[in-house]
N, C-alpha and C. Protein backbone atom coordinates (compact mmCIF):
# COMPACT_ATOMS: atom_id res chain seq x y z
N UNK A 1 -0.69 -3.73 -2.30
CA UNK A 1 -0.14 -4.44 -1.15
C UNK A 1 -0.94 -5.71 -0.88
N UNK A 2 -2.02 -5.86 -1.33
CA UNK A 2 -3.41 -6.87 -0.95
C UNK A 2 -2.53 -7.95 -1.72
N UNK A 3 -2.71 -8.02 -2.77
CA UNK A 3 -1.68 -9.32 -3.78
C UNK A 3 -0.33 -8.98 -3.17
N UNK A 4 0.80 -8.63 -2.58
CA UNK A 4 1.60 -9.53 -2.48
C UNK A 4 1.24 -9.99 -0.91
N UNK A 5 0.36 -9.52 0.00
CA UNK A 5 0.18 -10.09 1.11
C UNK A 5 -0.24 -11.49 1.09
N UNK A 6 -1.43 -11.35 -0.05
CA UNK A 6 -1.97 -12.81 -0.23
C UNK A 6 -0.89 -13.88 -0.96
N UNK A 7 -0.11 -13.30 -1.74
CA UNK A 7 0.64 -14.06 -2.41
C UNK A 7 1.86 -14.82 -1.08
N UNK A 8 2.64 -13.57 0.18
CA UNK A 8 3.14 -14.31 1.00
C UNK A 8 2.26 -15.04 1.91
N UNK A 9 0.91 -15.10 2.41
CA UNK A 9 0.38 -15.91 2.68
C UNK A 9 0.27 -17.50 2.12
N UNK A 10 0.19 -17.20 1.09
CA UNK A 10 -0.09 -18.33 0.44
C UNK A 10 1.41 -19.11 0.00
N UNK A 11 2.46 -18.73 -0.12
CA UNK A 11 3.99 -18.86 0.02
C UNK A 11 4.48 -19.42 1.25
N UNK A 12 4.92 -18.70 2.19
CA UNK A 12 4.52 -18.68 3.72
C UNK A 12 4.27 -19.73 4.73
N UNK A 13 3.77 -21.03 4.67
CA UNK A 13 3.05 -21.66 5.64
C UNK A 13 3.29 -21.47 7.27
N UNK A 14 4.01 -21.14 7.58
CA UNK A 14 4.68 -20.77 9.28
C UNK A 14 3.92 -19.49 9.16
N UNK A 15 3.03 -19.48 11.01
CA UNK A 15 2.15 -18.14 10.60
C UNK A 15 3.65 -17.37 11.84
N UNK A 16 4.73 -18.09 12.23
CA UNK A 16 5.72 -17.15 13.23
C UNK A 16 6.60 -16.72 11.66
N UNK A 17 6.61 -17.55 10.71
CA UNK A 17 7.57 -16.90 9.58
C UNK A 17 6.96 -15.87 9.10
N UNK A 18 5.37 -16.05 8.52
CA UNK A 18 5.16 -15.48 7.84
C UNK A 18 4.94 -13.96 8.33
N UNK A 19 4.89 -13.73 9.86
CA UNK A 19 4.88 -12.63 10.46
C UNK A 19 6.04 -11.71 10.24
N UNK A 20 7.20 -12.39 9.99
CA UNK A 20 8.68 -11.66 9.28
C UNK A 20 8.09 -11.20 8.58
N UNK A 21 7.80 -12.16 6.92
CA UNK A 21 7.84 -12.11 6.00
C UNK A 21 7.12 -10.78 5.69
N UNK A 22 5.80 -10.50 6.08
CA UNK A 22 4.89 -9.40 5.89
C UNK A 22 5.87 -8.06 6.74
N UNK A 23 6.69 -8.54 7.37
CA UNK A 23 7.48 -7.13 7.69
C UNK A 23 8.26 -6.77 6.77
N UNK A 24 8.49 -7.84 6.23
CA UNK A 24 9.69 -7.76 5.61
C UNK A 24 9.61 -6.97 4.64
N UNK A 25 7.67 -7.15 4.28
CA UNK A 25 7.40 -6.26 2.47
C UNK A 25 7.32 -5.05 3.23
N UNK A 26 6.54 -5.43 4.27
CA UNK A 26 5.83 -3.73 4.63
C UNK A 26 7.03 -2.60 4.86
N UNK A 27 8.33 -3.13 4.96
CA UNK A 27 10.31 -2.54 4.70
C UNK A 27 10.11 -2.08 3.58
N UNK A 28 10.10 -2.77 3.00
CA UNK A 28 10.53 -2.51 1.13
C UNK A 28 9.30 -1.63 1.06
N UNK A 29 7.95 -1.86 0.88
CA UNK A 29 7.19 -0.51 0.54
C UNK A 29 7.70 0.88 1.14
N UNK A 30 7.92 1.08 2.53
CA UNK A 30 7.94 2.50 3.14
C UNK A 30 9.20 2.59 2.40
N UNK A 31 10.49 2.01 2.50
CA UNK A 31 11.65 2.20 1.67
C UNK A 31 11.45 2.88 0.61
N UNK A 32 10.71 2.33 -0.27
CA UNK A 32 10.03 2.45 -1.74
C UNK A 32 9.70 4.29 -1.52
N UNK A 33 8.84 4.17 -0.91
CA UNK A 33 8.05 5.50 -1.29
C UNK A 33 8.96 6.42 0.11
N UNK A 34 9.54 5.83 0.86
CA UNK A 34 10.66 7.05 1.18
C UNK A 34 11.60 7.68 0.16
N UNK A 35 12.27 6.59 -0.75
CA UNK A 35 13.08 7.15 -1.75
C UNK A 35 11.97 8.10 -3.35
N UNK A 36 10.71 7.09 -2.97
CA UNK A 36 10.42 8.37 -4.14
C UNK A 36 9.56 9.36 -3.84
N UNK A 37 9.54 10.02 -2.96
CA UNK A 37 9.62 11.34 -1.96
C UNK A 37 10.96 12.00 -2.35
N UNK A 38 12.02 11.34 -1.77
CA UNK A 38 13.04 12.18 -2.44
C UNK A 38 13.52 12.36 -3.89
N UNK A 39 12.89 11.17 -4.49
CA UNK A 39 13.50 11.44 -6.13
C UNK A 39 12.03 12.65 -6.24
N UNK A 40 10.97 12.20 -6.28
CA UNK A 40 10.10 13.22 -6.65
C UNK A 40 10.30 14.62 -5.85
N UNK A 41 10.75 15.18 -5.35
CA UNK A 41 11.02 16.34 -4.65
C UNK A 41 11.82 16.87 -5.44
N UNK A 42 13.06 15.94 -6.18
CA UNK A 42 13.86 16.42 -6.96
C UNK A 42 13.34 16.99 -8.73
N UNK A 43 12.45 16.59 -9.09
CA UNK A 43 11.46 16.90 -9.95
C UNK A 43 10.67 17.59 -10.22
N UNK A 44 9.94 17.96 -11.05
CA UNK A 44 8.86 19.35 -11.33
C UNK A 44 7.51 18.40 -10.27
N UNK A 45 6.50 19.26 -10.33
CA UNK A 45 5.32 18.24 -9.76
C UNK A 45 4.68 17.35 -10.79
N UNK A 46 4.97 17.72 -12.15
CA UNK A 46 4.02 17.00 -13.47
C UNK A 46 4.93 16.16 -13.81
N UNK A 47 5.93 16.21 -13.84
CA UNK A 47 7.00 14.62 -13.85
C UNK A 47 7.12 13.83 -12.92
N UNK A 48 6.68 14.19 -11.34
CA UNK A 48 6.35 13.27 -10.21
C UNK A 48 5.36 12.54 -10.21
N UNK A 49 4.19 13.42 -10.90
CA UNK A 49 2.81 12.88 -10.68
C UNK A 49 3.16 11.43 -12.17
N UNK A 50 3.58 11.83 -13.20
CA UNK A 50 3.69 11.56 -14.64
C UNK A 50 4.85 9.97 -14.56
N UNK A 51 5.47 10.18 -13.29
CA UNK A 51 6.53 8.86 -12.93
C UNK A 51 5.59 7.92 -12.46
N UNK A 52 5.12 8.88 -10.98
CA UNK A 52 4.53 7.58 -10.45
C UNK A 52 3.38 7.15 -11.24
N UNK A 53 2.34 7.68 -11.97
CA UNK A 53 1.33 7.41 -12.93
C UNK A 53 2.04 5.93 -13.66
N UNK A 54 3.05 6.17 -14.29
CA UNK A 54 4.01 5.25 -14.83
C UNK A 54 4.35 4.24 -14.28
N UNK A 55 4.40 4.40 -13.01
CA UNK A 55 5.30 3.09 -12.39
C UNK A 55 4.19 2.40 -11.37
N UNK A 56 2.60 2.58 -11.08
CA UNK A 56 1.60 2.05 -11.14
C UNK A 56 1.23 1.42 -12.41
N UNK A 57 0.83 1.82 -13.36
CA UNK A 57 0.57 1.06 -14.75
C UNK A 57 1.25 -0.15 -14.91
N UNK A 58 3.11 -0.04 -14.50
CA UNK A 58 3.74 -0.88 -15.12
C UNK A 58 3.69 -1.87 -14.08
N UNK A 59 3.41 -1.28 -12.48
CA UNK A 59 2.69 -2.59 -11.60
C UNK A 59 1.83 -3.76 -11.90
N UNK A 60 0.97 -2.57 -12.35
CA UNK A 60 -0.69 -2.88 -12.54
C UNK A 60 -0.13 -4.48 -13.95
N UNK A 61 0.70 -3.94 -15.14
CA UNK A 61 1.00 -4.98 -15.86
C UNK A 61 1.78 -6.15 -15.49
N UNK A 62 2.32 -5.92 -14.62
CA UNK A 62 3.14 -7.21 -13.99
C UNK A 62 2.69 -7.86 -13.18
N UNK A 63 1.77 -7.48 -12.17
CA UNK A 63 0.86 -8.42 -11.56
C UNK A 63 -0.05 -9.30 -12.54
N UNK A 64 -0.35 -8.48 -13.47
CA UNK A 64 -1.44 -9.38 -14.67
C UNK A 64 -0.39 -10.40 -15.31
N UNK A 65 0.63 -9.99 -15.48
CA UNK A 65 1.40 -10.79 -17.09
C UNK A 65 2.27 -11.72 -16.09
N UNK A 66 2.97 -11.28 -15.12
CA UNK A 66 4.09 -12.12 -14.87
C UNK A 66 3.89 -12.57 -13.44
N UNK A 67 3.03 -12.32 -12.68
CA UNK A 67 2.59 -13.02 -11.10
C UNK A 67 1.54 -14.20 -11.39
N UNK A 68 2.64 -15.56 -11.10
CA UNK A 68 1.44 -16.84 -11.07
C UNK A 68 0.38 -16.79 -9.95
N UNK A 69 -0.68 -17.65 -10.18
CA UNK A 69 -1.09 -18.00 -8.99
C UNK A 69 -0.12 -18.77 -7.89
N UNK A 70 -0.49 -17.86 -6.79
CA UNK A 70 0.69 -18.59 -5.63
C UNK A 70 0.05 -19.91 -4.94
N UNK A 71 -1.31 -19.98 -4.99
CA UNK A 71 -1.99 -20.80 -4.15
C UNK A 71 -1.94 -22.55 -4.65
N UNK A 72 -1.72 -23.28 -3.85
CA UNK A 72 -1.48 -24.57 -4.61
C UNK A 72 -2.65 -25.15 -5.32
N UNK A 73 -2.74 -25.60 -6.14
CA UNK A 73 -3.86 -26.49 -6.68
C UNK A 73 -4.89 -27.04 -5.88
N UNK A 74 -4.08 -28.11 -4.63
CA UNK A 74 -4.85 -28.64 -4.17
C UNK A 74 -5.08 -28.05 -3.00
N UNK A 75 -4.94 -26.55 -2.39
CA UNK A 75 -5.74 -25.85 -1.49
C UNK A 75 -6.92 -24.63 -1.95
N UNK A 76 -7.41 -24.79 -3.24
CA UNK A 76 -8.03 -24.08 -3.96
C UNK A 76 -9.64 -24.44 -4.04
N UNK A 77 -10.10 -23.50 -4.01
CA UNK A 77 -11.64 -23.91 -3.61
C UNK A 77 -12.48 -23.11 -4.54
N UNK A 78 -13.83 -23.76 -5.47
CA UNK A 78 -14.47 -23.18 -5.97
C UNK A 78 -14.86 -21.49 -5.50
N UNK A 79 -15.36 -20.55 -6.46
CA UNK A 79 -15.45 -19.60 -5.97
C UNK A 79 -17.10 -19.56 -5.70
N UNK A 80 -17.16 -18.64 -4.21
CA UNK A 80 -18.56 -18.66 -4.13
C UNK A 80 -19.58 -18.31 -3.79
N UNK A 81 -20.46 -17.11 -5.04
CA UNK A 81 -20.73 -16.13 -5.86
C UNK A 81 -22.31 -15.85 -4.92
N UNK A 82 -22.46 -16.88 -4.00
CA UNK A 82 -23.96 -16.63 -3.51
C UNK A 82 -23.82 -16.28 -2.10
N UNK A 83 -22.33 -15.65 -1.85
CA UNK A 83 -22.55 -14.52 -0.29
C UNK A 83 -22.30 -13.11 -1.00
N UNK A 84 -21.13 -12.89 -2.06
CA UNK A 84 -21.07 -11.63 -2.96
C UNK A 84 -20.61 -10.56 -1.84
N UNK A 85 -21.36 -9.47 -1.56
CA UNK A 85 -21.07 -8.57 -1.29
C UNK A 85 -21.16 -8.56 0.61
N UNK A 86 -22.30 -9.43 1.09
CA UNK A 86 -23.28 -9.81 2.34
C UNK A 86 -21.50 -10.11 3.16
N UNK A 87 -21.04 -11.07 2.28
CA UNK A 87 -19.51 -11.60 3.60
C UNK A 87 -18.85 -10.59 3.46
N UNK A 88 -18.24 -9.63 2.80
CA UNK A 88 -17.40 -8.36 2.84
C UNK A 88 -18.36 -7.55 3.99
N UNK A 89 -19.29 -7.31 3.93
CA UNK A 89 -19.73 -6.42 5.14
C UNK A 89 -19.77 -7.13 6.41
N UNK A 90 -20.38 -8.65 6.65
CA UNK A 90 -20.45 -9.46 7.77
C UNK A 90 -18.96 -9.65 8.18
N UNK A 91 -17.78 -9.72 7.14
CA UNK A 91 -16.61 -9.89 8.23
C UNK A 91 -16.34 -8.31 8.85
N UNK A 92 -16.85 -7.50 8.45
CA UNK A 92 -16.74 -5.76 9.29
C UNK A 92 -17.74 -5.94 10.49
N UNK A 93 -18.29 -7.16 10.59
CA UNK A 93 -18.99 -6.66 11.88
C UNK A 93 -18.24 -7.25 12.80
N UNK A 94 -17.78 -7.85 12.85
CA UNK A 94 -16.24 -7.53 13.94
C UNK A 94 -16.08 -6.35 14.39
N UNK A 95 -15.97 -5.41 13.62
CA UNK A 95 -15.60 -4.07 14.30
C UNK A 95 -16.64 -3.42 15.28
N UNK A 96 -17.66 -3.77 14.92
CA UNK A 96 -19.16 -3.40 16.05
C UNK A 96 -19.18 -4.59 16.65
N UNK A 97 -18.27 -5.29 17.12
CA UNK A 97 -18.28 -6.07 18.62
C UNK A 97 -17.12 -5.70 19.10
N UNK A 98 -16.16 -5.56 19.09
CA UNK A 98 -14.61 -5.34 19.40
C UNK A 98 -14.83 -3.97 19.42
N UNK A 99 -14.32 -3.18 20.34
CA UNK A 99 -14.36 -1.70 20.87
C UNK A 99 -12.77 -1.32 20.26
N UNK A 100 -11.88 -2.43 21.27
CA UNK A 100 -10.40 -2.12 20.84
C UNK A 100 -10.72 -1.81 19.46
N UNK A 101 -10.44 -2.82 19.10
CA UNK A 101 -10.15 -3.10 17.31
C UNK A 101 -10.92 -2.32 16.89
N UNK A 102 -11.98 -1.41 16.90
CA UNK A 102 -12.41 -0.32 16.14
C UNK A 102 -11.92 1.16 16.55
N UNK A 103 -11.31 1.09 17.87
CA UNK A 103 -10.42 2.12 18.05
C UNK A 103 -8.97 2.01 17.30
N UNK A 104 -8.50 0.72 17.24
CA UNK A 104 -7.18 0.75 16.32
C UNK A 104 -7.23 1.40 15.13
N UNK A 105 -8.68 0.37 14.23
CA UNK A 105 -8.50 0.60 12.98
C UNK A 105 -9.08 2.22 12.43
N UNK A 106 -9.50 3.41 13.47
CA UNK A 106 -10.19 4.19 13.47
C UNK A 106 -8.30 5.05 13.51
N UNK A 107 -8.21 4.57 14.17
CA UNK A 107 -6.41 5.53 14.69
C UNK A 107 -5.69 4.91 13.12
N UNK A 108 -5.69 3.77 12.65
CA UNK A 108 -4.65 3.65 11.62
C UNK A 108 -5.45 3.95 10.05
N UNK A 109 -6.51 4.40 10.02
CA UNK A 109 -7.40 4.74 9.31
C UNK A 109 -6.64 6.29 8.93
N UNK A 110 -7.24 7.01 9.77
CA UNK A 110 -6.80 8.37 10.44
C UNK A 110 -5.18 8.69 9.65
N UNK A 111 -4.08 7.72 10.72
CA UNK A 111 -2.98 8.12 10.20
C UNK A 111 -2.82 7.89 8.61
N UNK A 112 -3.04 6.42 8.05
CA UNK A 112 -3.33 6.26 6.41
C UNK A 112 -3.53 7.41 5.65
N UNK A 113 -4.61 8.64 6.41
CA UNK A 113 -5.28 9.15 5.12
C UNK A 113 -3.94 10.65 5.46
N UNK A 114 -3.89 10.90 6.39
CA UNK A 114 -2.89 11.75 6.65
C UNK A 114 -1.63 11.78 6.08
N UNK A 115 -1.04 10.17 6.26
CA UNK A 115 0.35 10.32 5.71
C UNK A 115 0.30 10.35 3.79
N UNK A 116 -0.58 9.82 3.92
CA UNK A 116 -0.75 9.39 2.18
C UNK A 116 -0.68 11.01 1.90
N UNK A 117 -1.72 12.10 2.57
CA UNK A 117 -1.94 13.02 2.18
C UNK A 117 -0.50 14.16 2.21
N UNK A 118 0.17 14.11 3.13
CA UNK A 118 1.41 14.52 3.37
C UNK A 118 2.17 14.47 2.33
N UNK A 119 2.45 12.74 1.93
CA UNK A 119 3.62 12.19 1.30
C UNK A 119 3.28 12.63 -0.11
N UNK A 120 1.73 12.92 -0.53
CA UNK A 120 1.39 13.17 -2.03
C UNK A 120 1.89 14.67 -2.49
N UNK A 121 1.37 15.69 -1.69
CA UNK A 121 0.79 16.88 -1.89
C UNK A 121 1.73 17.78 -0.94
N UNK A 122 2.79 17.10 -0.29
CA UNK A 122 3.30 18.10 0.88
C UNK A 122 4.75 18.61 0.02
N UNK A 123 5.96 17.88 -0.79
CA UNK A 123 6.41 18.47 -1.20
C UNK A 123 6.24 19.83 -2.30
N UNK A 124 4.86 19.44 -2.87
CA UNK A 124 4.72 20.08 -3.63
C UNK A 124 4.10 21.54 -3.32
N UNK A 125 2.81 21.25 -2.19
CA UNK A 125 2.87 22.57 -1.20
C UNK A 125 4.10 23.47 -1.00
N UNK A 126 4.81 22.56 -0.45
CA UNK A 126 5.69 23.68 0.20
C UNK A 126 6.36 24.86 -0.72
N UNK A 127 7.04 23.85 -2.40
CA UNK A 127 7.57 24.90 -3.02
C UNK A 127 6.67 26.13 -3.82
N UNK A 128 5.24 25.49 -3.68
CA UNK A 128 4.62 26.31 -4.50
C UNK A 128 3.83 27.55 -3.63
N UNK A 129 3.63 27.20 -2.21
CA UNK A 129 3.05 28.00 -1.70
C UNK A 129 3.55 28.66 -0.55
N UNK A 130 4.81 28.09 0.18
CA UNK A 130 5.88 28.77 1.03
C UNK A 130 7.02 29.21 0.28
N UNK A 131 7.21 29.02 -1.29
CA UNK A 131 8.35 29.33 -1.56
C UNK A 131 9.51 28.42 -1.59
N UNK A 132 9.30 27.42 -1.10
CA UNK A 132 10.70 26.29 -0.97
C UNK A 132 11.32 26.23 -1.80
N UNK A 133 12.19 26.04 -2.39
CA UNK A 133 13.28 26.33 -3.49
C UNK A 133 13.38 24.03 -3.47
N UNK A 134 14.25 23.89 -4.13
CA UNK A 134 15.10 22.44 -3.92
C UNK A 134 16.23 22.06 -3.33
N UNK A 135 16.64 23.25 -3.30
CA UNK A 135 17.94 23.50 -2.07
C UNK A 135 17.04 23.54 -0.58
N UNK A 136 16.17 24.08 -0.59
CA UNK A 136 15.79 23.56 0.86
C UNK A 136 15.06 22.78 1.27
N UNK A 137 15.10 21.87 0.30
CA UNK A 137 14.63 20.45 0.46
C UNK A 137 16.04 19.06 1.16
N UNK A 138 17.16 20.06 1.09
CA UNK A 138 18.63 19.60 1.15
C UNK A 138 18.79 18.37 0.28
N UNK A 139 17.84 18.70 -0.73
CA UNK A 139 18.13 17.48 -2.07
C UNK A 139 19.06 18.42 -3.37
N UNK A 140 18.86 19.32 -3.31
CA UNK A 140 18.91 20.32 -4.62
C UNK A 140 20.46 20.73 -4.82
């Protein structure tokens, strides 16, 4: 999600457009993995795991082979290698001044690891350890 955010950023110039625009993906992802919840439900668990394995890889190659740089030439700035790791932690100290904002990102943290955990491991719970059939998935 990081590359195409940066990519509509950098696409984008209206920060009232580009506020659509990032809705617009963050649609198409939940879409995405709402429908393959249901295709994978419809599946064994080793052909779910064995798809999506598949259809990361073939991400992973299309961001490399066929996504240009979005950023223009002339807003491009040397890269620069002598803050490294020091600015990834200094822009988190935001969060130890801002109370809100570390209660948000503490709540959407939280839900992240939950739903991910749900959406991975929950169809597959159910048939293997309540019994769920695929008919009572009302996909089957």
């Amino acid at each position: 999600m990081a590359v195409w955010f940066a990519m509509l950023s950098d696409l984008v110039p209206k920060p009232e457009i580009r506020a659509a625009a990032f809705g617009a993906a963050m649609l198409l992802y939940e879409v995405a993995a709402l429908v393959g919840m249901v295709l994978g439900s419809m599946v064994t668990p080793k052909a779910a795991i064995t798809a999506g394995l598949l259809c990361r890889v073939a991400e992973m190659i299309y961001m490399l082979v066929c996504v240009p740089e979005s950023l223009p030439q002339e807003l491009r700035k040397p890269l620069d290698l002598s803050s490294g790791l020091f600015s990834v932690v200094g822009g988190l100290s935001i969060l130890f001044r801002n109370a809100k904002l570390r209660t948000i990102c503490f709540i959407y943290f939280l839900s992240e690891i939950s739903g991910s955990g749900v959406s991975i491991v929950g169809t597959s719970y159910l048939q293997k350890y309540l019994a769920w059939t695929k008919s009572d998935n009302y996909f089957g």
